[in-house]
N, C-alpha and C. Protein backbone atom coordinates (compact mmCIF):
# COMPACT_ATOMS: atom_id res chain seq x y z
N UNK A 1 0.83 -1.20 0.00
CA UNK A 1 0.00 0.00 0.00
C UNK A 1 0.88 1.26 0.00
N UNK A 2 2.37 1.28 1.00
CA UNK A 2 3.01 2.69 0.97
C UNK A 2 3.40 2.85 -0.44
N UNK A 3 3.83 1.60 -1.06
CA UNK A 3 5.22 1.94 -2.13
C UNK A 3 3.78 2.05 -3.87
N UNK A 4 2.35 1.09 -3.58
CA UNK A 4 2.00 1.65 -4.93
C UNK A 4 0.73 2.95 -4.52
N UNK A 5 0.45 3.54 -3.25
CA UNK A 5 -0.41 4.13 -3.13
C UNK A 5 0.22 5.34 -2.79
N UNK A 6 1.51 6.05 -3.30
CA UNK A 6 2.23 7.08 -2.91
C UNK A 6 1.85 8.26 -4.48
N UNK A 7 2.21 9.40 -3.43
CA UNK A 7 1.59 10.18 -4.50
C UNK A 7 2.76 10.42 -5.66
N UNK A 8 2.92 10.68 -7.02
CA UNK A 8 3.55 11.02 -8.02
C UNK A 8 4.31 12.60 -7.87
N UNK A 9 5.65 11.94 -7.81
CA UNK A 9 6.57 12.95 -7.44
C UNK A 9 6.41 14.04 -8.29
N UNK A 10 6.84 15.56 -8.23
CA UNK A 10 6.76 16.56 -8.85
C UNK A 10 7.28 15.95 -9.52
N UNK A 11 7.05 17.30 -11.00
CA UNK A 11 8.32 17.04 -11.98
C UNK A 11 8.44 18.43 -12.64
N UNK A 12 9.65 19.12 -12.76
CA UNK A 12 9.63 20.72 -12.99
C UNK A 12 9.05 21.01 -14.53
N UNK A 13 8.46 21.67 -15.25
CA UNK A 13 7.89 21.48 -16.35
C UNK A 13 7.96 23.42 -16.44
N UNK A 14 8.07 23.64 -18.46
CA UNK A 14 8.35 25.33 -18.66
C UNK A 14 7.04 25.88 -18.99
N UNK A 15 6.63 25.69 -18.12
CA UNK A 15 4.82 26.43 -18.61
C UNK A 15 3.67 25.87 -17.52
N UNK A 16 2.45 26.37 -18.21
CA UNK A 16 1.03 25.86 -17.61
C UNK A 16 0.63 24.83 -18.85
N UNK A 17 1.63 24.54 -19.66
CA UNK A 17 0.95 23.32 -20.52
C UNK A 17 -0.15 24.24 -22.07
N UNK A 18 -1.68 23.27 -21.31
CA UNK A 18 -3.00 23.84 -22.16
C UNK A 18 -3.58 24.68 -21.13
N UNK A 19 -3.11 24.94 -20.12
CA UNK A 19 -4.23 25.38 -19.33
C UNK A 19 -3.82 26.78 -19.93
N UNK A 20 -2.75 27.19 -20.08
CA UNK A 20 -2.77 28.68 -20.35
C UNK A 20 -3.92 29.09 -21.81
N UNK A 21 -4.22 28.93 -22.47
CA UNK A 21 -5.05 28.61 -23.67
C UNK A 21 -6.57 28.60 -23.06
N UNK A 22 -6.44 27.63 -22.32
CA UNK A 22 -7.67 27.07 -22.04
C UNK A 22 -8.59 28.50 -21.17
N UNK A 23 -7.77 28.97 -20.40
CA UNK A 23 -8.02 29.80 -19.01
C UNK A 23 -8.11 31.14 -20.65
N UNK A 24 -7.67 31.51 -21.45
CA UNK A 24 -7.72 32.50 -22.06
C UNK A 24 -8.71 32.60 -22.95
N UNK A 25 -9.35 31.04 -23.39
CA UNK A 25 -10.39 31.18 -23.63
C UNK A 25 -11.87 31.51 -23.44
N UNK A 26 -11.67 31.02 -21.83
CA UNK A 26 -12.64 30.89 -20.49
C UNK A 26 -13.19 32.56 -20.84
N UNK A 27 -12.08 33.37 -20.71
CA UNK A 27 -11.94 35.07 -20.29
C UNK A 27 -12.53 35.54 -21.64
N UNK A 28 -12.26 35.47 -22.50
CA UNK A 28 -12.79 35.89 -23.56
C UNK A 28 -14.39 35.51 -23.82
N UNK A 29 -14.93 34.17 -22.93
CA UNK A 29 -16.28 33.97 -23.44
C UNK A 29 -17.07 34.50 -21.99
N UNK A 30 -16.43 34.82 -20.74
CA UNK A 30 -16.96 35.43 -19.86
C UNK A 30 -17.02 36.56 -19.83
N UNK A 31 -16.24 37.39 -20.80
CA UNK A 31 -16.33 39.17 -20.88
C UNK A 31 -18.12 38.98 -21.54
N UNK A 32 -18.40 38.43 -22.37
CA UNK A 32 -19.70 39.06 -22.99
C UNK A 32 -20.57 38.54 -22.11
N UNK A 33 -20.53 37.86 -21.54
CA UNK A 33 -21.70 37.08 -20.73
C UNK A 33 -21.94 37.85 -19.51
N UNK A 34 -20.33 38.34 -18.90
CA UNK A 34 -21.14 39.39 -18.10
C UNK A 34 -20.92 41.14 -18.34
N UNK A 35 -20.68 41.19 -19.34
CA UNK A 35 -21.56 42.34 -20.21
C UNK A 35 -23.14 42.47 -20.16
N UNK A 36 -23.42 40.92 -20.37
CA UNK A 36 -25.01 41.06 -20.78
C UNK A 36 -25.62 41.04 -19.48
N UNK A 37 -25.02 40.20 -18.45
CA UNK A 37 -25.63 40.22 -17.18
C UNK A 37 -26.18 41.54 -16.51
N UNK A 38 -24.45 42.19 -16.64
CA UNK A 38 -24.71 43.37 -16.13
C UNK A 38 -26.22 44.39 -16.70
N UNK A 39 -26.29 44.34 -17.73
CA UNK A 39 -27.36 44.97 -18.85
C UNK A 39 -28.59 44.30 -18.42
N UNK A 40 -28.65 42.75 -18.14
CA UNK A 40 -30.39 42.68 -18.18
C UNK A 40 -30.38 42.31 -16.59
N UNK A 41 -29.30 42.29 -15.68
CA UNK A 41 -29.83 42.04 -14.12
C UNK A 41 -30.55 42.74 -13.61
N UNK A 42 -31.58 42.24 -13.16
CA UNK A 42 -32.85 43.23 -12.36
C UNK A 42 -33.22 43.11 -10.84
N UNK A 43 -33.57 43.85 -10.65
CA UNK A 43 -34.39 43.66 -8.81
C UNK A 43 -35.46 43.92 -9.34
N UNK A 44 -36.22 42.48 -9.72
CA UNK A 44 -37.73 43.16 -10.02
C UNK A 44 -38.76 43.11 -8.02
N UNK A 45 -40.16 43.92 -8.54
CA UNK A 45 -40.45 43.84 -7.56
C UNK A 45 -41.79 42.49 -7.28
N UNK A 46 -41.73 42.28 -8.57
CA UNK A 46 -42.79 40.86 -8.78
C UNK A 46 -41.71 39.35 -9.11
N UNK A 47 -42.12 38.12 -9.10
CA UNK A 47 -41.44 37.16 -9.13
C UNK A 47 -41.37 36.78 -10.78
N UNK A 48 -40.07 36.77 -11.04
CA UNK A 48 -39.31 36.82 -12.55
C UNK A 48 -39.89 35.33 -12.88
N UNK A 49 -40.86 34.89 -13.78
CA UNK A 49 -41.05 33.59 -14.27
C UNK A 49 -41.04 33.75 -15.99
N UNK A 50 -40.85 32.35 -16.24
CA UNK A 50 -40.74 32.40 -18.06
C UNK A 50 -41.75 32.90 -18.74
N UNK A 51 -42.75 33.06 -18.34
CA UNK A 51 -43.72 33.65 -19.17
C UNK A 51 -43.93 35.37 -18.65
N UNK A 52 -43.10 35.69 -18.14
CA UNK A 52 -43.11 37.26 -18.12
C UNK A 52 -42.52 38.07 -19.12
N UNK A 53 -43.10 39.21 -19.71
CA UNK A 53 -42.51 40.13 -21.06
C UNK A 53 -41.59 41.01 -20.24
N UNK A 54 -40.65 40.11 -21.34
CA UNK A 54 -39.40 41.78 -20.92
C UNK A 54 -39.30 42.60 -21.90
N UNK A 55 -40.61 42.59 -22.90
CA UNK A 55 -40.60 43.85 -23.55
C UNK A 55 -41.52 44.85 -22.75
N UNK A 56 -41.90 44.69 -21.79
CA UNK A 56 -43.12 45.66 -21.13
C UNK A 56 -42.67 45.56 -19.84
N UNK A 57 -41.82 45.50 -19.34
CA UNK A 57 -41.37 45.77 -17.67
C UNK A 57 -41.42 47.66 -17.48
N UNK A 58 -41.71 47.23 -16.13
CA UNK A 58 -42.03 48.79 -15.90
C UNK A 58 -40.43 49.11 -15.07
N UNK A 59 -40.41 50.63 -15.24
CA UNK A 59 -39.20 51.54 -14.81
C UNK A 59 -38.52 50.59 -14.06
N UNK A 60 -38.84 50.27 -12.62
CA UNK A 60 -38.72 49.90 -11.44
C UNK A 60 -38.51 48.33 -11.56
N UNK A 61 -38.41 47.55 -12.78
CA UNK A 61 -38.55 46.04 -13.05
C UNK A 61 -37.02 46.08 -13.95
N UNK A 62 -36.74 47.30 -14.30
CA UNK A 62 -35.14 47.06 -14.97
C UNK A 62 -34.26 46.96 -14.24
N UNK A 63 -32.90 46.73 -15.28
CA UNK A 63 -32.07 47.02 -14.44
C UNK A 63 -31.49 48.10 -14.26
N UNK A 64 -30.57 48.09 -13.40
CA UNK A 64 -29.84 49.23 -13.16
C UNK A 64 -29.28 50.33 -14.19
N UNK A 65 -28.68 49.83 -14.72
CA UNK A 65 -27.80 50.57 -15.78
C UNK A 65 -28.78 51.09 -16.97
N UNK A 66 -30.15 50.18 -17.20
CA UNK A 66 -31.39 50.68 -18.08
C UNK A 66 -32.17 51.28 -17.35
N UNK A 67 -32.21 51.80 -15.98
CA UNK A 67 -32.66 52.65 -15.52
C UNK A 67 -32.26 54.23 -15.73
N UNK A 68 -30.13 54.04 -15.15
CA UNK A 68 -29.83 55.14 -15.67
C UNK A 68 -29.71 55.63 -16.97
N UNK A 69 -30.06 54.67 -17.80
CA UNK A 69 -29.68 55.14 -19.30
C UNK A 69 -31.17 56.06 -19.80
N UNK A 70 -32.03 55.09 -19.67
CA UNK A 70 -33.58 55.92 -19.53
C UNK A 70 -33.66 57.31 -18.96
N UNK A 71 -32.91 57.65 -17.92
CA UNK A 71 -33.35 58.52 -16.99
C UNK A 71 -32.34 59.60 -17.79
N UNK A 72 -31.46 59.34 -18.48
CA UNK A 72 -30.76 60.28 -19.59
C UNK A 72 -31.52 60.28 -20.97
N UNK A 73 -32.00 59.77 -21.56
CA UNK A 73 -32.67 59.51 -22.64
C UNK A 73 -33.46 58.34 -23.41
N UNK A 74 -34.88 58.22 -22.90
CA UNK A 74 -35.51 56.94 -23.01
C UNK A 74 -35.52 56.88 -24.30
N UNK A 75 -36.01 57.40 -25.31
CA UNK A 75 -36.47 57.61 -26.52
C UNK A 75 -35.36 56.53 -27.35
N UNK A 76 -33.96 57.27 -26.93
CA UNK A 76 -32.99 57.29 -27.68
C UNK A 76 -32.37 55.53 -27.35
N UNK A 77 -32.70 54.74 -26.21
CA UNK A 77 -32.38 53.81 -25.54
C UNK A 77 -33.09 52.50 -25.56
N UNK A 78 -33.82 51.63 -26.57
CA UNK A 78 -34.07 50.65 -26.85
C UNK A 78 -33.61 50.21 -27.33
N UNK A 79 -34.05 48.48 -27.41
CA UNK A 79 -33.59 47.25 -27.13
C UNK A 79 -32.06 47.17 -28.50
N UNK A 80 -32.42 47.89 -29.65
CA UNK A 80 -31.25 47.46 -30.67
C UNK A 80 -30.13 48.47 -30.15
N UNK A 81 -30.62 49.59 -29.59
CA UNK A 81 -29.02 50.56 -28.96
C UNK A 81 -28.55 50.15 -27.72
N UNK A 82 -29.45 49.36 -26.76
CA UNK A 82 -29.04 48.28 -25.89
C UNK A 82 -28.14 47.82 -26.15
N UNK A 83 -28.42 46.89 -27.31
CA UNK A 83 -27.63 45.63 -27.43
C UNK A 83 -26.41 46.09 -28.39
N UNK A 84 -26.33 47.18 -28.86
CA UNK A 84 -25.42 48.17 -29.53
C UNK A 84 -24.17 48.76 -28.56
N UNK A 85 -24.67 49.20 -27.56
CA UNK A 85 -24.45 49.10 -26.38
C UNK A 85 -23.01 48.49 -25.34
N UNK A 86 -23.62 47.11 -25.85
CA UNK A 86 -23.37 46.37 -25.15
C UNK A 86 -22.00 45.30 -25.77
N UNK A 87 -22.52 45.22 -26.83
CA UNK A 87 -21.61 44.73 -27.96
C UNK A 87 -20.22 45.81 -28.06
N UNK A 88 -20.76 47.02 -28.08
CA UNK A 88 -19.22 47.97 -27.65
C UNK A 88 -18.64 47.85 -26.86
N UNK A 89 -18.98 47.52 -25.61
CA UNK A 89 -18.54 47.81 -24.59
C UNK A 89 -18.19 46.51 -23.92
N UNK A 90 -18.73 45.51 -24.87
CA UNK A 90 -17.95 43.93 -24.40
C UNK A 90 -16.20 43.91 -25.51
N UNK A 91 -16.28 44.80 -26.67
CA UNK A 91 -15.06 44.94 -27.71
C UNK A 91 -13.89 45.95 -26.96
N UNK A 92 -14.76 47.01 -26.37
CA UNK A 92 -14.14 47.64 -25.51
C UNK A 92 -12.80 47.19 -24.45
N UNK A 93 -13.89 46.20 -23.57
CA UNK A 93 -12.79 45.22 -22.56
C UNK A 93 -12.01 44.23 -23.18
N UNK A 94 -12.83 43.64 -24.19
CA UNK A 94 -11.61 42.75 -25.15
C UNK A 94 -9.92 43.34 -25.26
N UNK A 95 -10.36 44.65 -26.34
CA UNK A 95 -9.41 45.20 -26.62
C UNK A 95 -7.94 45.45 -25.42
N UNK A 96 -9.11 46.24 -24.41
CA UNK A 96 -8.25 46.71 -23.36
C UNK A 96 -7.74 45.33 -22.77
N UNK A 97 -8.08 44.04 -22.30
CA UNK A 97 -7.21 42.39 -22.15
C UNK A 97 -6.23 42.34 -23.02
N UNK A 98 -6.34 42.57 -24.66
CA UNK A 98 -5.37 42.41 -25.28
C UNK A 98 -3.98 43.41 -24.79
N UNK A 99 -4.58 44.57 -24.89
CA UNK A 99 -3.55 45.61 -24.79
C UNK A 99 -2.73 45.27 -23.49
N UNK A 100 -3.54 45.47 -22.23
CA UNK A 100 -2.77 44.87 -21.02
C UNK A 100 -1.94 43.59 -21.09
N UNK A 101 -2.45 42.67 -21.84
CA UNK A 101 -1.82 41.23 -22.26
C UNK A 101 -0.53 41.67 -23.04
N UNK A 102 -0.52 42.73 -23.81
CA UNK A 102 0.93 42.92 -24.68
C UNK A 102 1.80 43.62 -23.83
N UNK A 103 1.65 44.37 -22.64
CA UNK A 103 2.18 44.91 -22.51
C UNK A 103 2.79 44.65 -21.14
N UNK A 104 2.44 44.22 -20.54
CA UNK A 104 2.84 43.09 -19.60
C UNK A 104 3.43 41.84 -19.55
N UNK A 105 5.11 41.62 -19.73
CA UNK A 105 5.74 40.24 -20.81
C UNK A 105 5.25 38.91 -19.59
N UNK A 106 5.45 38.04 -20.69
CA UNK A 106 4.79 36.84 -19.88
C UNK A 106 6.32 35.61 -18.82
N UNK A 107 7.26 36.39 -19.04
CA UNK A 107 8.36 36.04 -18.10
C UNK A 107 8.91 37.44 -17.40
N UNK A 108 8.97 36.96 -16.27
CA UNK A 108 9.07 38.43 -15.40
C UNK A 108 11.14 38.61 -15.75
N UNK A 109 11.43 39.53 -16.24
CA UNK A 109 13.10 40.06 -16.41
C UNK A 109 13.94 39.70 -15.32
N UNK A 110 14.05 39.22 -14.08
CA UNK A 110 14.43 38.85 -13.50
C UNK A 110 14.73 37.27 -13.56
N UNK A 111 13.46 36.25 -14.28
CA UNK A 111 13.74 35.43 -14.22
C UNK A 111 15.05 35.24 -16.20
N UNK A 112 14.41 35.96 -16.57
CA UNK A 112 15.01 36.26 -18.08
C UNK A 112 16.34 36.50 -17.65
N UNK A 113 16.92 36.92 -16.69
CA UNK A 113 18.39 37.50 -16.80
C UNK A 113 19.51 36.17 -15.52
N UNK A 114 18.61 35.58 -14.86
CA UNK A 114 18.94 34.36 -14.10
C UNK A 114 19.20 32.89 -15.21
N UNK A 115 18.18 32.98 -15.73
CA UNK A 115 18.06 31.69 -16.96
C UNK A 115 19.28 32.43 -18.32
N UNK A 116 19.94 33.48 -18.12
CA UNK A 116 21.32 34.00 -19.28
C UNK A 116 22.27 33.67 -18.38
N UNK A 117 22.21 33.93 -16.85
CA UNK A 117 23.25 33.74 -16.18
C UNK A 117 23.64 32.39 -15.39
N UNK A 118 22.77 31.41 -16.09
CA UNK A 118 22.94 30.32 -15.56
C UNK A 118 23.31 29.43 -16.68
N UNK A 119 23.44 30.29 -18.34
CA UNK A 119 23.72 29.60 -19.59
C UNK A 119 25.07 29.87 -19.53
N UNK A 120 25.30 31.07 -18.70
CA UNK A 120 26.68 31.49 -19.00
C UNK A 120 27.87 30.85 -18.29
N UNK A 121 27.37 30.80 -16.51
CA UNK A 121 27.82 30.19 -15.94
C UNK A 121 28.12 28.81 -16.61
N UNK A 122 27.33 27.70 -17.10
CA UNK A 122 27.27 26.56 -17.61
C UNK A 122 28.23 26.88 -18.79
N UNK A 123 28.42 27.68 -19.32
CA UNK A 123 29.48 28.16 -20.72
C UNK A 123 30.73 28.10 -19.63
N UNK A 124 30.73 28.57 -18.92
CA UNK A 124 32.22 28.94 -18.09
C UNK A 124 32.92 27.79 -17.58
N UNK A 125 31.71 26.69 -17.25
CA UNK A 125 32.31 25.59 -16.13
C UNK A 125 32.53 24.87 -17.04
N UNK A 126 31.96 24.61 -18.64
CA UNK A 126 32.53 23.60 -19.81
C UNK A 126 33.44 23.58 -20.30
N UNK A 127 33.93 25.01 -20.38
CA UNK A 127 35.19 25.69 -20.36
C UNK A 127 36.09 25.52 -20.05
N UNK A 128 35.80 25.46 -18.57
CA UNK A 128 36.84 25.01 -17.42
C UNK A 128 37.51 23.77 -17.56
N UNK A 129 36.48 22.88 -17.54
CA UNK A 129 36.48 21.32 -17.89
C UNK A 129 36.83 21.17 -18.84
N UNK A 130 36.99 21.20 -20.18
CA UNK A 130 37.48 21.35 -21.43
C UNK A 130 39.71 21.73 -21.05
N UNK A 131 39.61 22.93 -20.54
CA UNK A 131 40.97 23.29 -20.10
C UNK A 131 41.65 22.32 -19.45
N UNK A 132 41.43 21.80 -18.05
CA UNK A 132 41.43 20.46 -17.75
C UNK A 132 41.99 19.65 -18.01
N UNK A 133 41.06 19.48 -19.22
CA UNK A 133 40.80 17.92 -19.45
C UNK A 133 42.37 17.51 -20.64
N UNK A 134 42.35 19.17 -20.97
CA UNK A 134 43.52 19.69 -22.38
C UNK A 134 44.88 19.01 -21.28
N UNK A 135 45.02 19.99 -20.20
CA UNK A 135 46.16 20.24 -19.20
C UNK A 135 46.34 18.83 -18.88
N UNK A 136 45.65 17.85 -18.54
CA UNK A 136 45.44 16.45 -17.35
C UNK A 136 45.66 15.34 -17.97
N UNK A 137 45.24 15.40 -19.70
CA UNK A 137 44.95 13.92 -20.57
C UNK A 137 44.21 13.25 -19.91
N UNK A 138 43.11 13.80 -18.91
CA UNK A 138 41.88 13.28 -18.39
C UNK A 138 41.09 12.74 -19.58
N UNK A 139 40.39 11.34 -19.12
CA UNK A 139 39.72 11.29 -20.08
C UNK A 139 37.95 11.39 -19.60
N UNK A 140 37.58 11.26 -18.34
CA UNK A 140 36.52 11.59 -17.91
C UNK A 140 36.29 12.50 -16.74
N UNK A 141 35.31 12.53 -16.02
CA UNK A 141 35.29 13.67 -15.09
C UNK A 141 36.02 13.12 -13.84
N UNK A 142 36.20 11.85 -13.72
CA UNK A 142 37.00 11.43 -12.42
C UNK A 142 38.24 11.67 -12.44
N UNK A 143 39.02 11.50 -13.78
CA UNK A 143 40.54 11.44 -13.85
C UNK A 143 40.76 13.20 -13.45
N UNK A 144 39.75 14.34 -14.40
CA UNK A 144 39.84 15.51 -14.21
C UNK A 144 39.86 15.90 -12.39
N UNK A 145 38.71 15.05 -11.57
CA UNK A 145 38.81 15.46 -10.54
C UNK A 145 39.97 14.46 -9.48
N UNK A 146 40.71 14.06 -10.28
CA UNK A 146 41.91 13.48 -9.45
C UNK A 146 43.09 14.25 -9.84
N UNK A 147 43.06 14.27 -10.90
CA UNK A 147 43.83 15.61 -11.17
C UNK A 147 44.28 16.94 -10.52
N UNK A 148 43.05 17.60 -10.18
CA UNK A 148 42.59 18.70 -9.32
C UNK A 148 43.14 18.22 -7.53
N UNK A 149 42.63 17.31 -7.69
CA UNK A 149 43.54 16.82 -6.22
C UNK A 149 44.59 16.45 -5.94
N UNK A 150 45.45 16.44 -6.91
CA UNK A 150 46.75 15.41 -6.64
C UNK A 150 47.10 17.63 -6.85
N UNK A 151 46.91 18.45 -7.62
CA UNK A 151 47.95 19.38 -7.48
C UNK A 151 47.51 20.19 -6.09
């Protein structure tokens, strides 16, 4: 039971895989959805059932944001400049995800300048070993590190 019911050791891996994709898709189909939420959520004061018209709700049965829009200009504020609306202002936040997404790099410079200095280091110590190996007629890393000890 210990040795086959043990959990699966880490293993270091350079990414989120699919999830990064996956999670970016998620965001992109939840901007419009709650776009629209926001637009048709109501506090009505009667109980919301399927056979109620939401072309005839009164003032006080909208929502919020079609309250204040009414209360600036009803005339001008039905259902196709609604949804006109709304459609902008879901392209709107798109845009602005993208823009924040470009401009914000997806490896933080710190780790960018650790992962050069750990290529370099690794350049230096092959180097080393290489010199060595020239100086010693080592032929593997043991003879090199007997080498190193005998001077």
């Amino acid at each position: 039971m210990s040795e086959f019911g043990r959990r699966i050791s880490a293993k270091a891996t350079r990414g989120i895989g699919n999830w990064g994709s996956t999670m970016s898709f998620v965001s992109y189909i939840a901007i419009p959805i709650n776009v629209l939420v926001l637009i048709v959520c109501r506090f009505p004061n009667e109980t919301v059932g399927a056979f109620q018209d939401s072309d005839n709700l009164t003032y006080d049965e909208e929502s919020v944001i079609i309250q204040w829009l009414w209360k600036r200009n009803k005339p001008f504020w039905n259902r196709a400049n609604m949804i006109l609306l709304a459609v902008a202002f879901e392209h709107l936040i798109i845009s602005l995800k993208i823009v924040i997404a470009l401009l914000i790099p997806d490896v933080p410079a710190s780790v960018i300048q650790a992962e050069q200095r750990r290529a370099y280091v690794t350049q230096q110590a092959q180097q080393e070993m290489l010199k060595l190996k020239r100086k010693t007629g080592a032929i593997d890393f043991e003879d090199i590190r007997d080498g190193i000890e005998e001077q």
